[in-house]
Protein backbone atom coordinates (compact mmCIF):
# COMPACT_ATOMS: atom_id res chain seq x y z
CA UNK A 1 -11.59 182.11 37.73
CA UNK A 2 -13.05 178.75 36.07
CA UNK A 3 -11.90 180.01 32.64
CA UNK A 4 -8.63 180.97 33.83
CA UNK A 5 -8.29 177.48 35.39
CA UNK A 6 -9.52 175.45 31.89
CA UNK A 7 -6.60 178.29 30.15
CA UNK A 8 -4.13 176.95 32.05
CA UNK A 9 -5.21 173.19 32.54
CA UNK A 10 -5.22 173.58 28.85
CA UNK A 11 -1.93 175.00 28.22
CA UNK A 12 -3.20 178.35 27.49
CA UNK A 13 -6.15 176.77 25.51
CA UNK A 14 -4.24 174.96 22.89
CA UNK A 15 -4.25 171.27 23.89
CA UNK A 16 -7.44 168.86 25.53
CA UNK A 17 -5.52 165.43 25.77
CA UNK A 18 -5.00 164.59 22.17
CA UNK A 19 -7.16 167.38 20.43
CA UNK A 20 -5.51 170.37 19.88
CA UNK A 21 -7.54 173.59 20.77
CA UNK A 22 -8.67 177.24 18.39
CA UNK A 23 -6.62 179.61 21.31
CA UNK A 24 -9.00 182.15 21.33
CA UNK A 25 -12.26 179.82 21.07
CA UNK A 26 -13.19 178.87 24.88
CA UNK A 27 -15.73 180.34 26.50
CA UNK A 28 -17.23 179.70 30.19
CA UNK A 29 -20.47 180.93 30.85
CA UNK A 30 -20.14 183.32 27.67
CA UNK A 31 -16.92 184.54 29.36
CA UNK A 32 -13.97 184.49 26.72
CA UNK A 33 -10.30 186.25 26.58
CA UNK A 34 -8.21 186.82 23.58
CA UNK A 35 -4.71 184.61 25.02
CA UNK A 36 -1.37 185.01 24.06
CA UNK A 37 -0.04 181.77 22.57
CA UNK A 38 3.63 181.45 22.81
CA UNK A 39 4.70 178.20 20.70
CA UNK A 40 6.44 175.39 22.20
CA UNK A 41 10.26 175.08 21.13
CA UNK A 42 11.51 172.36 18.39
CA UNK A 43 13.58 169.86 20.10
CA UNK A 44 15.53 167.10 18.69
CA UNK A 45 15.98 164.04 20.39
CA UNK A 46 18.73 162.32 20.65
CA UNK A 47 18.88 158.27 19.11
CA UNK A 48 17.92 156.00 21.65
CA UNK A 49 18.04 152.10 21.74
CA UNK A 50 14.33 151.18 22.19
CA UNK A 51 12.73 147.50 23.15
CA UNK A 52 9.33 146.39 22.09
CA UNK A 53 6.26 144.77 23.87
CA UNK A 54 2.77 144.47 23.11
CA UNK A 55 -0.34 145.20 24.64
CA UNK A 56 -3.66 143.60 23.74
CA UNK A 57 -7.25 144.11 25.01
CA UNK A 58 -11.03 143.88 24.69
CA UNK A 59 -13.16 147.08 25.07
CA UNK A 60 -16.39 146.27 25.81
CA UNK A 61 -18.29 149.61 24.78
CA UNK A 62 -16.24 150.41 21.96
CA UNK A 63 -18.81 148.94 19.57
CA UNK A 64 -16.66 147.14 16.46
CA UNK A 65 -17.61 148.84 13.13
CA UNK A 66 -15.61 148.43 9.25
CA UNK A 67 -14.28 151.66 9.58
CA UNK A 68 -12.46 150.44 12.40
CA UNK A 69 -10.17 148.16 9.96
CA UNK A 70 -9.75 151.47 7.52
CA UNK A 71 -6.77 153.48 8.51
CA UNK A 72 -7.83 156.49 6.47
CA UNK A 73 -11.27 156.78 8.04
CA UNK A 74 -11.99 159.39 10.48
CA UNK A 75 -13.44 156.33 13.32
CA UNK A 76 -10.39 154.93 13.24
CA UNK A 77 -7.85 157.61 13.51
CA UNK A 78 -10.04 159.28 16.39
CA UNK A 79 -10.26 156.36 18.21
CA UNK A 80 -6.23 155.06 17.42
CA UNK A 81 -5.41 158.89 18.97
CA UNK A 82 -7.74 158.94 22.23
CA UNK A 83 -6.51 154.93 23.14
CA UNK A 84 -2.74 156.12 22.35
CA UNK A 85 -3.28 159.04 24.77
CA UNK A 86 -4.62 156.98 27.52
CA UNK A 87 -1.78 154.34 27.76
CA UNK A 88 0.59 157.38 27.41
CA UNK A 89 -1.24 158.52 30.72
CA UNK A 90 -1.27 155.10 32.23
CA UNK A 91 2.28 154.18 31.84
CA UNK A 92 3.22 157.45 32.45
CA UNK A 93 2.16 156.42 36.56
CA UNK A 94 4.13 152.96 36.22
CA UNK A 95 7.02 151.40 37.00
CA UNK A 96 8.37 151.99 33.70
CA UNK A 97 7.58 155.78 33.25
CA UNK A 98 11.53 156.69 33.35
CA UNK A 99 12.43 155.18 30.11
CA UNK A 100 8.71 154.45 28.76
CA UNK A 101 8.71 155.94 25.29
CA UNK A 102 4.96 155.59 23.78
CA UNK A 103 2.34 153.66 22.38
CA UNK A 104 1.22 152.74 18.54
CA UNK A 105 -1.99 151.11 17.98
CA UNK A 106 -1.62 148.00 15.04
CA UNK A 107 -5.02 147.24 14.48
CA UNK A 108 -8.67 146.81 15.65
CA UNK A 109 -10.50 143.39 15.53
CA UNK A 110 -13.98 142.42 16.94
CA UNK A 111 -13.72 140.91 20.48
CA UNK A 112 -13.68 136.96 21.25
CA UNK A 113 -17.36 136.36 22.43
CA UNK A 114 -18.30 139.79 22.92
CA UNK A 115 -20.06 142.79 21.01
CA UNK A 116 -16.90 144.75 21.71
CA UNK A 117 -13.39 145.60 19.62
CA UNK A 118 -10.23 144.30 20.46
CA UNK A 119 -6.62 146.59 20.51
CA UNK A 120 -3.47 145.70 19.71
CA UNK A 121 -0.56 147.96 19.91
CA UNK A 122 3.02 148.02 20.01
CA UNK A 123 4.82 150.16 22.84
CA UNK A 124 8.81 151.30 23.11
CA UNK A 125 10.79 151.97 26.18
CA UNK A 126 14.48 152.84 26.17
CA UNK A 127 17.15 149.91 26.39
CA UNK A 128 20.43 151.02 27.88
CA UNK A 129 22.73 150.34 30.53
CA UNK A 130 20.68 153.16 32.75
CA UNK A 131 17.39 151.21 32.13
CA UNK A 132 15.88 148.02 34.10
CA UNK A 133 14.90 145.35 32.20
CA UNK A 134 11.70 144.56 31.15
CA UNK A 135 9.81 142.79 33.35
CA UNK A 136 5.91 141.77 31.40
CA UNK A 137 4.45 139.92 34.73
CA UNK A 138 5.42 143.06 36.92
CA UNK A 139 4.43 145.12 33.78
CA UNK A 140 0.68 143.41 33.60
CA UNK A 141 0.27 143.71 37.03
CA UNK A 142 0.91 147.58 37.37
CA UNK A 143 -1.47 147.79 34.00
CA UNK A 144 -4.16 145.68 36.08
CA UNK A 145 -3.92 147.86 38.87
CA UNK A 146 -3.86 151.13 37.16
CA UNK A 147 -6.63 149.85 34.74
CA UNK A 148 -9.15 148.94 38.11
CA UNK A 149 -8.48 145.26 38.63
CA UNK A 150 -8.73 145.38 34.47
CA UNK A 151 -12.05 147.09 34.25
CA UNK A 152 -11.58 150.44 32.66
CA UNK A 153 -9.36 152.87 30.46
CA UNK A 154 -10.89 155.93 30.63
CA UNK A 155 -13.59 156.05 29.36
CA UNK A 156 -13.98 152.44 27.95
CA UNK A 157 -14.68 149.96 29.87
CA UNK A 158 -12.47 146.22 29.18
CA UNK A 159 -13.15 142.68 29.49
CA UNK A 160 -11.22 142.11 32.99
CA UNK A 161 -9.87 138.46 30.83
CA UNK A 162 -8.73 140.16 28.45
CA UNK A 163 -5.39 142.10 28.95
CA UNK A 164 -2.10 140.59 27.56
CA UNK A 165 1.28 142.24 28.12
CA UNK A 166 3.67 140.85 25.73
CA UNK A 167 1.81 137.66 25.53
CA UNK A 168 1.66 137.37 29.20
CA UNK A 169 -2.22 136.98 30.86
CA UNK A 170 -3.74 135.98 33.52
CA UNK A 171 -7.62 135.22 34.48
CA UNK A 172 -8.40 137.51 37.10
CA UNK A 173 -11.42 137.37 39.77
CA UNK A 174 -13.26 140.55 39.20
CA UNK A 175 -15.67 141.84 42.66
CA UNK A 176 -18.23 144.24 41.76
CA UNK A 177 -18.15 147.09 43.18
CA UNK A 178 -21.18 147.82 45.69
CA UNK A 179 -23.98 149.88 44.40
CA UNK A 180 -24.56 153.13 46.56
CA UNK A 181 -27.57 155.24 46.91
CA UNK A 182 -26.49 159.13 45.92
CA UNK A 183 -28.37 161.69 48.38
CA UNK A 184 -29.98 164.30 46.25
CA UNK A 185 -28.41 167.86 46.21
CA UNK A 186 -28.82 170.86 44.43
CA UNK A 187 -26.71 171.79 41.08
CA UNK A 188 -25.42 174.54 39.07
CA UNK A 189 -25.08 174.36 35.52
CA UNK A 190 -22.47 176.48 33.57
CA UNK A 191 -21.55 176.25 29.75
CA UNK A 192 -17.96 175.69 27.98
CA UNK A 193 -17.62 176.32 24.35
CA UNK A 194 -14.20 175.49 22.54
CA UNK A 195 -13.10 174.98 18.98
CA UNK A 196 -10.90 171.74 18.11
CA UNK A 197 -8.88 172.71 15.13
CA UNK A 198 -7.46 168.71 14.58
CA UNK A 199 -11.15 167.35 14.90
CA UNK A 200 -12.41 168.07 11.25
CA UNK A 201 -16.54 168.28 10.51
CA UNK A 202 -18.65 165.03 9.53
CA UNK A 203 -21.99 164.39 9.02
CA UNK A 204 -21.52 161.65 11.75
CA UNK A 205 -20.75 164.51 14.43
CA UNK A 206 -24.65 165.41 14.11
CA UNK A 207 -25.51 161.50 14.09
CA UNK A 208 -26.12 160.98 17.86
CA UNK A 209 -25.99 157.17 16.61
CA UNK A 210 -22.95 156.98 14.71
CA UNK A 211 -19.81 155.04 16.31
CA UNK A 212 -17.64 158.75 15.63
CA UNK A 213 -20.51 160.75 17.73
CA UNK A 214 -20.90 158.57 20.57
CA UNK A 215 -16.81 157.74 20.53
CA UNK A 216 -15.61 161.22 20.40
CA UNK A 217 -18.03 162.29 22.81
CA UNK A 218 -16.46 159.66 25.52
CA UNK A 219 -13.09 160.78 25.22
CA UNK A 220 -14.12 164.83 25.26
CA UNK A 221 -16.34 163.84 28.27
CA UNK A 222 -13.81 161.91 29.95
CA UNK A 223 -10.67 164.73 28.86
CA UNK A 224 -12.72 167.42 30.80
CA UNK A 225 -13.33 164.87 33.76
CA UNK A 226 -9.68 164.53 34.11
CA UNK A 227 -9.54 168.23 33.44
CA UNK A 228 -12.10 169.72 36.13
CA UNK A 229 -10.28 167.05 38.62
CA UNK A 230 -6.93 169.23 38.85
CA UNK A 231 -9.59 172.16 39.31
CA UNK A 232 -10.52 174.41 42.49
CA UNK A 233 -14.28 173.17 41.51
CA UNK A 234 -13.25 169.61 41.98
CA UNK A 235 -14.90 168.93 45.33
CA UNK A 236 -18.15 170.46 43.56
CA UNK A 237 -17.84 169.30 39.77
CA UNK A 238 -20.54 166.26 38.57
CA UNK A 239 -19.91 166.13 35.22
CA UNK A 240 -19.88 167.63 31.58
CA UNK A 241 -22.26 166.78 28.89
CA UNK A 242 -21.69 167.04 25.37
CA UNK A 243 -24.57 169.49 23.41
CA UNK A 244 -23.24 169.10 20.08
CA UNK A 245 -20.72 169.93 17.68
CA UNK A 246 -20.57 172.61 15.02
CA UNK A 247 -18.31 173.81 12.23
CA UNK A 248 -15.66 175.90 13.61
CA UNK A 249 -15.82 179.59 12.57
CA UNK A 250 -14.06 180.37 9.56
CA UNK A 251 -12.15 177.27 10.04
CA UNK A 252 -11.89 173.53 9.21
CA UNK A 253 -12.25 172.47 12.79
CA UNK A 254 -15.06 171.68 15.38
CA UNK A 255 -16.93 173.41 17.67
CA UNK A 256 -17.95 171.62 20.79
CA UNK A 257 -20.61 173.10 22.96
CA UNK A 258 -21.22 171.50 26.35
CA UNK A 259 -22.73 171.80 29.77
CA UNK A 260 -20.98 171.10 32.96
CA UNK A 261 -22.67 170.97 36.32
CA UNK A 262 -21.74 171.59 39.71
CA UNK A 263 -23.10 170.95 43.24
CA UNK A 264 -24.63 174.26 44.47
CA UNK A 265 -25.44 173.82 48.36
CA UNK A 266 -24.29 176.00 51.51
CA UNK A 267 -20.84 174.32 51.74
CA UNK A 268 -19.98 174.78 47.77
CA UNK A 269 -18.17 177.83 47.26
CA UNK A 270 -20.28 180.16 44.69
CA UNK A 271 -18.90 180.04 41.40
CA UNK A 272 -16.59 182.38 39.62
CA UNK A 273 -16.79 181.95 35.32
């Protein structure tokens, strides 16, 4: 049942956010099915009249490094692709979502004051008679909100001053959130095994210190978070955790071998790989 569930969460195992997916490579628990992988029709779209803005902010935990200022490096394009996804997602639950077109990161520079890395990219929505017009203070707001009072994107976490919609920004009181006291329970572990054929081998990938390691393991992490939310194990699920990566069999991709965990008391349901 779970690996039905990640199959279709997963578009029949071919896509996890921005990565795209070996069909026949997942595995739950050691459970694995050979799928049938229709492809997805060509399309052409028609031309549109677009309208620019910007959006600009400081990621505290995304540690700045030089290969973030090298488009051809491996850091950067992994990192350009998960932070593309994410505003995709986020303005996909705005305001502007009708005639919101996407997202293209410009560049990476280190943060003002902090240890972090700074964004700045470039968005297009559609600009016709049918759209409203752009609005940047009602814009920032929505990205505030959707962003937790300007605290996190995904898996990142972002200097609540920091945000700038079209050169629009305001200095925002941030409240901590209260620390709470978890009551211990019981857990479940299971495994899930799947082979990224976009994410290609590095040496880096078996450097638990390296910026690509610890970044690609955040957006995996927080792609199966998102996924195991939409589950039937989502009043039970606690988490994934990245094992390692491996070269992908007889392939060019990765292999990414991971354990999830579940709570396993007398209300959780018992679980079905």
């Amino acid at each position: 049942n779970a690996y039905h569930e990640v199959s279709q969460a997963t578009k029949s195992v071919t896509l996890l956010g921005p990565y795209i997916l070996q069909p026949d490579s997942l595995y739950v628990n050691g459970y694995n099915e050979k799928p049938m992988v229709t492809p997805s029709p060509t399309t052409l779209q028609p031309l549109v009249v677009t309208q620019q803005f910007t959006v600009n902010m400081t990621l505290n935990n995304l540690l700045f490094a030089p290969e973030l200022n090298d488009t051809s490096s491996r850091l950067y394009n992994s990192t350009a692709t998960n932070i593309t996804h994410l505003l995709d997602q986020m303005f996909a639950s705005s305001s502007i979502n009708v005639s919101y077109i996407s997202c293209q990161i410009q560049g990476f520079r280190s943060g003002d004051g902090t240890v972090g890395t700074t964004f700045d990219a470039v968005c297009w929505i559609r600009n016709d008679s049918t759209s409203p017009p752009f609005d940047r203070v009602n814009v920032y707001h929505e990205v505030s909100q959707l962003t937790n009072n300007t605290t996190t994107l995904g898996p990142y976490a972002i200097q609540p001053d920091s945000l700038f919609v079209n050169g629009y920004n305001e200095k925002a009181m941030v409240t901590p959130s209260p620390t709470t006291l978890q009551p211990q329970v019981a857990y479940q572990e299971f495994t899930v095994n799947f082979t990224i054929n976009n994410l290609f081998p590095s040496p880096e990938l078996n450097n638990t210190l390296s910026s690509l390691y610890n970044s690609t393991v955040a957006n995996i992490s927080h792609l199966l978070d998102e996924l195991f939310a939409r589950s039937s194990i989502n009043s039970t699920y606690s988490g994934c955790q990245i094992q390692g990566f491996r070269s992908g069999t007889d392939i060019k991709g990765t292999t990414v071998d991971i354990v999830c965990k579940i709570r396993n008391d007398s209300t959780s349901p018992p679980f079905d790989r």
